[in-house]
N, C-alpha and C. Protein backbone atom coordinates (compact mmCIF):
# COMPACT_ATOMS: atom_id res chain seq x y z
N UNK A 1 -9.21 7.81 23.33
CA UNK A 1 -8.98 9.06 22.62
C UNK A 1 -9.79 9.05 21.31
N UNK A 2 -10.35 9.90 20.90
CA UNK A 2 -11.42 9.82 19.69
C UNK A 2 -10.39 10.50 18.53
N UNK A 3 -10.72 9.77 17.20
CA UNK A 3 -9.97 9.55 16.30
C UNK A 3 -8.92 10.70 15.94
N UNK A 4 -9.31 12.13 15.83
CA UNK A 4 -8.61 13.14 16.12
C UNK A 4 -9.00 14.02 16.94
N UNK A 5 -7.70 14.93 17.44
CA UNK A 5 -7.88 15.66 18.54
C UNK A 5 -7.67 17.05 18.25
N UNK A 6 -7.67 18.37 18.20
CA UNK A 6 -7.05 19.48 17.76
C UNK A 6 -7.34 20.13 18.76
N UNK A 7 -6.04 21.42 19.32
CA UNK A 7 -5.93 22.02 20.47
C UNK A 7 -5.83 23.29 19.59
N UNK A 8 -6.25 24.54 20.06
CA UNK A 8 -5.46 25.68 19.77
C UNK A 8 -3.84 25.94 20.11
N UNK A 9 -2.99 26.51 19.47
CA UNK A 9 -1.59 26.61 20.06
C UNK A 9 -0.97 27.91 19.58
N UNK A 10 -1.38 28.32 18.56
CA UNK A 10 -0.52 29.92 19.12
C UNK A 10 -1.89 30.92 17.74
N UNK A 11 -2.12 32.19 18.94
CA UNK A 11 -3.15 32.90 18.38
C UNK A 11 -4.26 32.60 17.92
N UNK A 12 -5.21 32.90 16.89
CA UNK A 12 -6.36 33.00 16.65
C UNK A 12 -6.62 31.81 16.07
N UNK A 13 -5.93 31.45 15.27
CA UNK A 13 -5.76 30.19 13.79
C UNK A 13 -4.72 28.93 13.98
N UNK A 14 -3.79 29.23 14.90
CA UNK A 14 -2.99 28.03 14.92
C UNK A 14 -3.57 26.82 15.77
N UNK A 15 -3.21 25.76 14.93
CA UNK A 15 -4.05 24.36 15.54
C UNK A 15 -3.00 23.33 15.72
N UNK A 16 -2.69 22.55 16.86
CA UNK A 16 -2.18 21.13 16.82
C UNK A 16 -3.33 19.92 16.58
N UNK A 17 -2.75 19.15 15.68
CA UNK A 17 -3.83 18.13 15.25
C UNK A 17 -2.95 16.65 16.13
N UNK A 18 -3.48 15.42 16.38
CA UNK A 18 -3.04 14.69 17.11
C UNK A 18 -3.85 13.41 16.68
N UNK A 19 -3.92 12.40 16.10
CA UNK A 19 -4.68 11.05 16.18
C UNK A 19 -4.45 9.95 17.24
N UNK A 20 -5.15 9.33 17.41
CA UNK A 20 -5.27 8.53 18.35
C UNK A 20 -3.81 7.55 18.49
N UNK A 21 -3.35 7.69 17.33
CA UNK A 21 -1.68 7.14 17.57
C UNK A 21 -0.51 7.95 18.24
N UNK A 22 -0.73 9.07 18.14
CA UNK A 22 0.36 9.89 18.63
C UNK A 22 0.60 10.57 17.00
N UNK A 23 0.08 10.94 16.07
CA UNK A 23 1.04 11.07 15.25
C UNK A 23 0.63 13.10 15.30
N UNK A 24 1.08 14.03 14.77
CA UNK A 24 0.93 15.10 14.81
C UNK A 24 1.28 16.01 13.26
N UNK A 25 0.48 16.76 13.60
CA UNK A 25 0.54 17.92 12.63
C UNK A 25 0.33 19.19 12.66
N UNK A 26 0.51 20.63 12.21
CA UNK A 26 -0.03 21.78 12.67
C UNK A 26 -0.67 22.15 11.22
N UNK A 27 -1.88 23.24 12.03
CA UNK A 27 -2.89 23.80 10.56
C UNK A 27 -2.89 25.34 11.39
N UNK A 28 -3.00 25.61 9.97
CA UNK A 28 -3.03 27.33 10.56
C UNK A 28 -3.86 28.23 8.77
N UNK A 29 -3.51 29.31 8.80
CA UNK A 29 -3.96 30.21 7.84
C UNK A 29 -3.13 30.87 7.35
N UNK A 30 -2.93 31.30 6.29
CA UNK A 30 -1.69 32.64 5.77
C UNK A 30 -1.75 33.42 6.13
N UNK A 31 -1.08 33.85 6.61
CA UNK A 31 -0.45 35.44 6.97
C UNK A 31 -1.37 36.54 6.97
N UNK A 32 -1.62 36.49 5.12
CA UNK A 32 -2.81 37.46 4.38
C UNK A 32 -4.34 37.21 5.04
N UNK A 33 -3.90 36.21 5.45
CA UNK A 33 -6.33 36.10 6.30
C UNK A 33 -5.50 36.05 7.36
N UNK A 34 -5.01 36.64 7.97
CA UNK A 34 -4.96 36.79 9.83
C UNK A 34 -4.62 35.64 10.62
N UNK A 35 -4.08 34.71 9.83
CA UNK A 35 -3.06 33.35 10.49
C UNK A 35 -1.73 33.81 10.91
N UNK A 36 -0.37 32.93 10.76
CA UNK A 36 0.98 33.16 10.96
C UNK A 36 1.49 31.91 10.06
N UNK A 37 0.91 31.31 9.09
CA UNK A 37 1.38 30.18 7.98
C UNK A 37 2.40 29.34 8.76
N UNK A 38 1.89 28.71 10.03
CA UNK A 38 2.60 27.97 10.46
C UNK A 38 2.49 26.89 10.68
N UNK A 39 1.86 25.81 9.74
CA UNK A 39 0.45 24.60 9.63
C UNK A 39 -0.08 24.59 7.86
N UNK A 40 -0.34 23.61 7.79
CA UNK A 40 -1.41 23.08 6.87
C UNK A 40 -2.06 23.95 6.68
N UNK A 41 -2.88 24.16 5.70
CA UNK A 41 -4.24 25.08 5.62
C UNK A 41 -4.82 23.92 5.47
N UNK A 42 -5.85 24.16 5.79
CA UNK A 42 -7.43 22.44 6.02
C UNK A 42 -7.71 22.23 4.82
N UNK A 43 -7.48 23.06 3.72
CA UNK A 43 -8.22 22.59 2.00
C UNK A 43 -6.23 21.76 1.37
N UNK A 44 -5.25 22.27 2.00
CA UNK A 44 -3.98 21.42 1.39
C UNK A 44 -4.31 19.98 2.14
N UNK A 45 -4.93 19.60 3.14
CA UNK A 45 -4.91 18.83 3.82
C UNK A 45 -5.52 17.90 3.21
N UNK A 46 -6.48 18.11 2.32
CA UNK A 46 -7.31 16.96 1.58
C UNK A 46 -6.60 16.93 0.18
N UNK A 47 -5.71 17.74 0.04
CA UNK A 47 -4.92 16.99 -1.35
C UNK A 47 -3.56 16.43 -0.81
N UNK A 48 -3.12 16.49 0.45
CA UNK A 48 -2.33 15.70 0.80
C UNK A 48 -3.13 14.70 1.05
N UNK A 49 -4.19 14.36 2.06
CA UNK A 49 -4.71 13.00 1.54
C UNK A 49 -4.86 12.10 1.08
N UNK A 50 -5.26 12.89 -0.53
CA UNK A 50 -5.24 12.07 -1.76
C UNK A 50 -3.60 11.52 -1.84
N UNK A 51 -2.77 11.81 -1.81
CA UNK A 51 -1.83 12.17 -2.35
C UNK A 51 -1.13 10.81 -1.63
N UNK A 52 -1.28 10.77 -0.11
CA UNK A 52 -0.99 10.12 0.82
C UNK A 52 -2.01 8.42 0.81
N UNK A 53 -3.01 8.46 0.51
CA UNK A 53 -4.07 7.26 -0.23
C UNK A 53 -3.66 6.66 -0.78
N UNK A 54 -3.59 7.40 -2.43
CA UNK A 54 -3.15 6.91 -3.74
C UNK A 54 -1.91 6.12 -3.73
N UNK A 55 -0.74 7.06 -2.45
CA UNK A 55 0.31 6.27 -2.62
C UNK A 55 0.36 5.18 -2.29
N UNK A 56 -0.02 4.93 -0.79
CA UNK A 56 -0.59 3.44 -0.11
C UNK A 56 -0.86 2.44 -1.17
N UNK A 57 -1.51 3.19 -2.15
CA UNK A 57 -2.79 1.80 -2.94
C UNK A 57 -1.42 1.27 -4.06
N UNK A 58 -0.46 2.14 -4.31
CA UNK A 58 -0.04 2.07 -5.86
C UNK A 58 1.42 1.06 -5.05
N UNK A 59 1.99 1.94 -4.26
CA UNK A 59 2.80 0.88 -3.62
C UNK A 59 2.71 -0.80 -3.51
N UNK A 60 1.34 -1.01 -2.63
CA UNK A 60 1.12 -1.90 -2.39
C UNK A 60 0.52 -2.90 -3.44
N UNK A 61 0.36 -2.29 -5.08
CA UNK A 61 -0.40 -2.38 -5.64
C UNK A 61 1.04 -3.44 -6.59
N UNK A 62 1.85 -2.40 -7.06
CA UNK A 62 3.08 -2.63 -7.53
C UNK A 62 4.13 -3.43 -7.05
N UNK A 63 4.36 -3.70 -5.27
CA UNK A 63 4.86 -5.13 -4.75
C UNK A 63 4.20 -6.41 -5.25
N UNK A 64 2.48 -5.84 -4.77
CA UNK A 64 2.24 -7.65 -5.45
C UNK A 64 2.39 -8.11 -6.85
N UNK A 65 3.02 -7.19 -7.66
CA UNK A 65 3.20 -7.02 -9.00
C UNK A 65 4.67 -7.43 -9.50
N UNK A 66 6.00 -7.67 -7.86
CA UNK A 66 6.69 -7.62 -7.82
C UNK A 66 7.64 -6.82 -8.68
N UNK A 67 7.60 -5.56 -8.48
CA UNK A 67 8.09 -4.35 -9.16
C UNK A 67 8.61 -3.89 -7.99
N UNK A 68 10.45 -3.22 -8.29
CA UNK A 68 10.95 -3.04 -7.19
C UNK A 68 11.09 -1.35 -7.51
N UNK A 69 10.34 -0.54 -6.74
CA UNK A 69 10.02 0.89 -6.51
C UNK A 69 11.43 1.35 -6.20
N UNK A 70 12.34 2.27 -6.19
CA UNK A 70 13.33 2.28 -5.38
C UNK A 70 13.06 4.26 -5.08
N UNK A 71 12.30 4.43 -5.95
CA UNK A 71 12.09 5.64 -5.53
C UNK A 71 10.61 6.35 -5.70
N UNK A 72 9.97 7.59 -5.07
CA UNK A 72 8.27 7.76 -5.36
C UNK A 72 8.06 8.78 -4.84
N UNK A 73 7.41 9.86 -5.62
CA UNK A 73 7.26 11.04 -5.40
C UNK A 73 5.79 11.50 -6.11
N UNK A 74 5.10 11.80 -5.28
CA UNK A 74 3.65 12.53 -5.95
C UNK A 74 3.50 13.97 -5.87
N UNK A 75 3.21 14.68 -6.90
CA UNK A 75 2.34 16.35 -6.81
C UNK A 75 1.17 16.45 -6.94
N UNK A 76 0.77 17.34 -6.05
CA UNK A 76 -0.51 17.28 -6.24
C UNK A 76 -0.55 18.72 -6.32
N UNK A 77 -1.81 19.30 -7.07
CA UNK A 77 -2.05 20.75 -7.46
C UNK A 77 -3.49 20.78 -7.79
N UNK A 78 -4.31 21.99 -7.62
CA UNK A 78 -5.62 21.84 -7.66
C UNK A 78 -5.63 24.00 -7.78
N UNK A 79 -7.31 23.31 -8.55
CA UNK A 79 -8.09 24.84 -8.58
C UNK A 79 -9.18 24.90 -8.06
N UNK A 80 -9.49 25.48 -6.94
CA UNK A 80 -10.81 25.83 -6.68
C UNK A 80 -12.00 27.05 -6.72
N UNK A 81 -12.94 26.40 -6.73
CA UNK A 81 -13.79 27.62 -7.12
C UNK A 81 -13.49 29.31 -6.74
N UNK A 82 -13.88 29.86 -7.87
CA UNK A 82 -13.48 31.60 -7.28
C UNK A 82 -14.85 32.00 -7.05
N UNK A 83 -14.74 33.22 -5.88
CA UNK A 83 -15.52 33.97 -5.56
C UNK A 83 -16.74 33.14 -4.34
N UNK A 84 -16.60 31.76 -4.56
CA UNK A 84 -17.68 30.97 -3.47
C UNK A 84 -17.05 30.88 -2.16
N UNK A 85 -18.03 30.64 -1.33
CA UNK A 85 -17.89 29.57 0.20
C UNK A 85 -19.16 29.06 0.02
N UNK A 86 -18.20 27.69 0.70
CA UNK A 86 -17.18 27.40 0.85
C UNK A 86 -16.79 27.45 -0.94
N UNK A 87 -15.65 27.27 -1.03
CA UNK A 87 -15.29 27.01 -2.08
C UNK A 87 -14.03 25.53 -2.27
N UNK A 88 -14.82 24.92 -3.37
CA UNK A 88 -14.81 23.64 -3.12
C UNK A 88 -13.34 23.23 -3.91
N UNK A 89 -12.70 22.45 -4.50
CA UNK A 89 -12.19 21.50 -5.47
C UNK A 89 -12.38 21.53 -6.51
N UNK A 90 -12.30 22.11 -7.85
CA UNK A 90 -13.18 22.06 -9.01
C UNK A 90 -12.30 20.93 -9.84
N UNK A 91 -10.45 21.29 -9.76
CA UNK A 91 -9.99 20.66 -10.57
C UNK A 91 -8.60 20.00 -9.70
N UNK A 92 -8.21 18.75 -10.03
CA UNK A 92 -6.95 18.66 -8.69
C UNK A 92 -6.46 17.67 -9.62
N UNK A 93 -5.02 17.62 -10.18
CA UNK A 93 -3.67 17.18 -10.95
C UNK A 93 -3.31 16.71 -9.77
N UNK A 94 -2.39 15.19 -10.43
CA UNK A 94 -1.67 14.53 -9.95
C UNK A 94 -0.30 13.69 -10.36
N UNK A 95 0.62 14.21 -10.26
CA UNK A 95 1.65 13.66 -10.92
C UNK A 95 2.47 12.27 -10.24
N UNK A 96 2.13 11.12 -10.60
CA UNK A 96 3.29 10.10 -9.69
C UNK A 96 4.39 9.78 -10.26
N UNK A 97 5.41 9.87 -9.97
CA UNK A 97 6.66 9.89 -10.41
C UNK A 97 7.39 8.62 -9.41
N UNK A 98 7.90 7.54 -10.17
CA UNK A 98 8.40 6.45 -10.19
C UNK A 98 9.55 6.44 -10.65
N UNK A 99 10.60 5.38 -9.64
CA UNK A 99 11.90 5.19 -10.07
C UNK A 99 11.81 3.40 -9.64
N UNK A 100 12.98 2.70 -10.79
CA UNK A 100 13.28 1.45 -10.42
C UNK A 100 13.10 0.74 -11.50
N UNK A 101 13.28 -0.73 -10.80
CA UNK A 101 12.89 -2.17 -11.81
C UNK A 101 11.28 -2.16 -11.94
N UNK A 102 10.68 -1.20 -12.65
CA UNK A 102 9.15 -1.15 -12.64
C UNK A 102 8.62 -0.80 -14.80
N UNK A 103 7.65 -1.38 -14.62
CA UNK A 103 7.36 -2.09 -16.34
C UNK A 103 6.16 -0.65 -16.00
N UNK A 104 6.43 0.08 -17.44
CA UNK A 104 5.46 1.45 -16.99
C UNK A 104 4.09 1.13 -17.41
N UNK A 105 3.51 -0.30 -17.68
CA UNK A 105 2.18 -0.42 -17.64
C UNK A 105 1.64 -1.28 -16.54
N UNK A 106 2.46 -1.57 -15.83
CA UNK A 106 1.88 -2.06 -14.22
C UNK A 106 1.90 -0.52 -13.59
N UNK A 107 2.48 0.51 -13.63
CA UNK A 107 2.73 1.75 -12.91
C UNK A 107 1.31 2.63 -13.51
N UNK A 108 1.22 2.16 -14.57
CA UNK A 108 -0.26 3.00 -14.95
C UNK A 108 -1.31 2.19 -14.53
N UNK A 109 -1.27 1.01 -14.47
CA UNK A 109 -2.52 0.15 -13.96
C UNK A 109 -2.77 0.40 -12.64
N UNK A 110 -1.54 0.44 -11.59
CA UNK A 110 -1.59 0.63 -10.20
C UNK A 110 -1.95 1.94 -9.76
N UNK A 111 -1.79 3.18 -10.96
CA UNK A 111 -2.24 4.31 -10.27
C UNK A 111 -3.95 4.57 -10.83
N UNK A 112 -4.43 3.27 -12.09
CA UNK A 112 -5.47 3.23 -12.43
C UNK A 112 -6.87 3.04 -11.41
N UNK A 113 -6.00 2.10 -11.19
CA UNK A 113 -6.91 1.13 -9.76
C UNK A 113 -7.08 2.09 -8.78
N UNK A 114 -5.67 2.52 -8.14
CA UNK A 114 -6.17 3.42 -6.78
C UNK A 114 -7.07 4.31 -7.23
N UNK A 115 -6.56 4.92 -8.21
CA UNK A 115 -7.50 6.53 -8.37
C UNK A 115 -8.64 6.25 -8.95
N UNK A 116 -9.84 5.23 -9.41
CA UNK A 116 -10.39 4.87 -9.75
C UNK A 116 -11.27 4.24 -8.96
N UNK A 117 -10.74 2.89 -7.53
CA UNK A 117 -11.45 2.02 -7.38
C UNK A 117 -11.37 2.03 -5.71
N UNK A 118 -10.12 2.10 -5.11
CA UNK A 118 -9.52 1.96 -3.88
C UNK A 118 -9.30 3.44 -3.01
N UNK A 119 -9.01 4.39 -3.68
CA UNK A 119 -8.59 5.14 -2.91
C UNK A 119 -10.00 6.15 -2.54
N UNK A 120 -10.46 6.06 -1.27
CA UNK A 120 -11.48 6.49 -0.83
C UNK A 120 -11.60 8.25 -0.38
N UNK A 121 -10.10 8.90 -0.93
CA UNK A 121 -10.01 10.32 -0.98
C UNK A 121 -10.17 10.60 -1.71
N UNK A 122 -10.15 9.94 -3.44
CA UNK A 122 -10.66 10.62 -4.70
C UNK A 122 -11.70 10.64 -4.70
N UNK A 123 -12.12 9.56 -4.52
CA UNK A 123 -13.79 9.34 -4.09
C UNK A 123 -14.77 10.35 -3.77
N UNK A 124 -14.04 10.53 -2.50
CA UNK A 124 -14.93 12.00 -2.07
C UNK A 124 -14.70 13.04 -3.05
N UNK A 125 -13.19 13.36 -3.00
CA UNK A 125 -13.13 14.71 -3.86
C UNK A 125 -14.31 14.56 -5.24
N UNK A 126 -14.21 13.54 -6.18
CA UNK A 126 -14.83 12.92 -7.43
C UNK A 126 -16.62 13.20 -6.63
N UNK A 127 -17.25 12.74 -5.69
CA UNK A 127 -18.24 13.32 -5.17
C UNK A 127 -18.56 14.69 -4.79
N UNK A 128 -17.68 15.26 -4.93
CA UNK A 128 -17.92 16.40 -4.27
C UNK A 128 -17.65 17.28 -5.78
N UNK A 129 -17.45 16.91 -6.50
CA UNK A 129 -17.26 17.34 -7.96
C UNK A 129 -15.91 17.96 -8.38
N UNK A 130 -15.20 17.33 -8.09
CA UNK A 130 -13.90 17.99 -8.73
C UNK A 130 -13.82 16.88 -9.56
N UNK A 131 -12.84 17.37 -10.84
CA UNK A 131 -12.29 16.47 -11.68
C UNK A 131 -11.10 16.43 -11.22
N UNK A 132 -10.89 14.95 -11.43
CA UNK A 132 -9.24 14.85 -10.84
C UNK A 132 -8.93 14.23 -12.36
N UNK A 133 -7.17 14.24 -12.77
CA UNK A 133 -6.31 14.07 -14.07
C UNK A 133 -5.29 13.62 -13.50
N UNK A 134 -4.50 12.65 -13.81
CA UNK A 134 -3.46 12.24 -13.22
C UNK A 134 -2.60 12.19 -14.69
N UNK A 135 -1.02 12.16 -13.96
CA UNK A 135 0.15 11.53 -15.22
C UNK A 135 1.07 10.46 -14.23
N UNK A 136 1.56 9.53 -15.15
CA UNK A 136 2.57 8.55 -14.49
C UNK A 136 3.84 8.59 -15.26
N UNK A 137 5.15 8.85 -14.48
CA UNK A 137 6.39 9.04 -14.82
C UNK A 137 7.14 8.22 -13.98
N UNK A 138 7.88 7.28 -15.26
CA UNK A 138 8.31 6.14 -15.02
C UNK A 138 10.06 6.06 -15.38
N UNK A 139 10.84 6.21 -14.16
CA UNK A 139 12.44 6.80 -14.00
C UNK A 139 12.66 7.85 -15.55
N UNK A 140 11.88 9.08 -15.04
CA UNK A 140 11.91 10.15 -15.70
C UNK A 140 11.57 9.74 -17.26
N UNK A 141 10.64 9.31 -17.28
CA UNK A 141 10.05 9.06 -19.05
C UNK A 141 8.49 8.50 -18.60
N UNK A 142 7.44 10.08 -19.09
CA UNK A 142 6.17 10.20 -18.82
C UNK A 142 5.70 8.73 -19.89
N UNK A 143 4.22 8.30 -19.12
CA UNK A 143 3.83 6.90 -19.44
C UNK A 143 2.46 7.66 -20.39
N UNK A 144 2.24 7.15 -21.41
CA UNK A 144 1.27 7.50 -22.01
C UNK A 144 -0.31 6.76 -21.45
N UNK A 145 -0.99 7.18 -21.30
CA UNK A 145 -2.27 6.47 -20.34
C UNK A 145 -3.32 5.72 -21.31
């Protein structure tokens, strides 16, 4: 099976997505451009990405740090260009929000590293020219960077 698969599944715009594991997702369009908003739109899909990356890196980043996470939540939010096509990424916020036995300058180092060095979705976005800004919030008390 090649790495992803996507079928049409209901009308013009709706898509089932499928990877070679079984895992699934739906993408579609809003309502307002002639979709039925029943799916992803393909441009949320690359800030879930990031979003989904970063966490991988900071997690794994913060065990070997032995910091016990007990809770983890990321936002992600972005602006993209007006009036272009495609229209790209210009600006994309990221908020990681941390709960637990965690020291809030291993939590800024670990989201330093991913978003900086490891995570190969900022990367692109950062190539493709968006500025990305992150904040780290550490059991509800923002970490100064």
């Amino acid at each position: 099976m090649p790495l992803m698969q996507l079928h049409r599944t209901h009308n013009d715009y709706g898509f089932f997505a499928a990877d070679a594991g079984g895992n699934t997702l739906s993408i579609d369009i809003p309502v307002e451009q002639g979709g039925d908003g029943k799916g992803f739109r393909p441009m949320q899909l690359l800030l879930a990405g990031l979003g989904g990356c970063s966490a991988v890196d900071v997690v794994s980043i913060l065990k070997k740090q032995k910091q016990d996470i007990k809770g983890f939540s990321i936002n992600v939010d972005g602006e993209r260009e007006q009036g272009k096509e495609p229209s790209l990424w210009t600006d994309v916020e990221i908020t990681f929000d941390l709960t637990g036995e965690i020291e809030p300058a291993k939590a800024v180092r670990a989201v330093e590293l991913s978003m900086n060095k490891y995570c190969s979705v900022a990367e692109t976005l950062r190539r493709a020219g968006a500025k990305l800004i992150w904040k780290v919030v550490v059991n509800g008390t923002p970490v100064d960077l």
